[in-house]
Protein backbone atom coordinates (compact mmCIF):
# COMPACT_ATOMS: atom_id res chain seq x y z
CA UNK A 1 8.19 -4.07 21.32
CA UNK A 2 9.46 -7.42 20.02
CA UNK A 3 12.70 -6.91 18.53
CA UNK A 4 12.66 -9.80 15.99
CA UNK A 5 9.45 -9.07 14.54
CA UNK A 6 10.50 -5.14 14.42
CA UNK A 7 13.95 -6.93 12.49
CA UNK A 8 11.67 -9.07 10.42
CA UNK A 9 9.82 -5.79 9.51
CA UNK A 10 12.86 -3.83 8.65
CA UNK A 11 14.07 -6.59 6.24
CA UNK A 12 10.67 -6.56 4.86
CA UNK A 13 9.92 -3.44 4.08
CA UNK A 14 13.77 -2.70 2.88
CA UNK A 15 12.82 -5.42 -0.20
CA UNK A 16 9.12 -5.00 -0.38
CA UNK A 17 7.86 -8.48 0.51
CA UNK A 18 4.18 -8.36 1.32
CA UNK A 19 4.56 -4.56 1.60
CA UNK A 20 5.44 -1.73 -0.50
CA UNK A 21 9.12 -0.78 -0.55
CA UNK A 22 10.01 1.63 1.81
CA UNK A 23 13.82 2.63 3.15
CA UNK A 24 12.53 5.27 5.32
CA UNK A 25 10.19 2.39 7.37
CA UNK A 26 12.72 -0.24 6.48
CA UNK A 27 15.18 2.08 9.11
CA UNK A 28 12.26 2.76 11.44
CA UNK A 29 12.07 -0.76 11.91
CA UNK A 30 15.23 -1.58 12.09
CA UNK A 31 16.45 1.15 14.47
CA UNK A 32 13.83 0.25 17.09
CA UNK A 33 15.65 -3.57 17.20
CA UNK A 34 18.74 -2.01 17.04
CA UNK A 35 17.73 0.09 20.17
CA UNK A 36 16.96 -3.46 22.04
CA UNK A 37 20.25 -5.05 20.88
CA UNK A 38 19.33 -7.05 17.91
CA UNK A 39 23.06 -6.61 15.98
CA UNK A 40 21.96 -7.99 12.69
CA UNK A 41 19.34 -4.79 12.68
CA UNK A 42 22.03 -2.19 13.91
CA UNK A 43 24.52 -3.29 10.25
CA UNK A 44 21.18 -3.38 7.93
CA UNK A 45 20.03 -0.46 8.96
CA UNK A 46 23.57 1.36 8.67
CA UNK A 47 23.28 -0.52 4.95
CA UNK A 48 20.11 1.43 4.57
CA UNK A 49 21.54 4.65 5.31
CA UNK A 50 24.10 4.41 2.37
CA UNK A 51 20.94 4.39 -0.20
CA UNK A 52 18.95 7.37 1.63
CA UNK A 53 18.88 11.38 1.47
CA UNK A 54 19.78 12.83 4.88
CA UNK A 55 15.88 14.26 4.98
CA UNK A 56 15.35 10.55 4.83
CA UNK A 57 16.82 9.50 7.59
CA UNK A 58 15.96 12.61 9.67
CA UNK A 59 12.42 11.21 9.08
CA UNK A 60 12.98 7.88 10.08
CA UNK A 61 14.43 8.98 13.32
CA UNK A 62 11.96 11.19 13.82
CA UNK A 63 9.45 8.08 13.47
CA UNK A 64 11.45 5.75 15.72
CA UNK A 65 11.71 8.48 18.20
CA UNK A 66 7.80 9.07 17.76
CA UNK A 67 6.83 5.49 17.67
CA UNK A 68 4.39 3.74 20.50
CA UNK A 69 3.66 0.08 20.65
CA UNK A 70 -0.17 -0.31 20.23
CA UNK A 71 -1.92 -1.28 23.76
């Protein structure tokens, strides 16, 4: 639940550094910072959207919608 890291994530995962490339995690990540307020994540992952399929971005919401912090 720590916005930043789920930003640094997003950025991460939208260029592949230290983790495969992945838009559809990329706007998972970022959406969940977004939904805390981070405004950096809220424009990349809009950016994101412009380079994925609609069933891609159904899936990522699905994922952010799904997604549980581990305890």
């Amino acid at each position: 639940g720590y916005a930043s890291a789920q930003s640094d994530l997003g950025v991460m995962y939208s260029i592949g550094e230290g983790v495969p490339k992945d838009y559809v995690a990329a706007y998972m990540w970022h959406n969940l910072a977004a939904a805390q307020g981070v405004e950096t994540s809220k424009k990349l992952r809009d950016l994101l959207e412009k380079d994925m399929t609609p069933a891609q971005i159904a899936e990522a919401q699905k994922l952010s919608r799904e997604w549980k912090p581990k305890k």
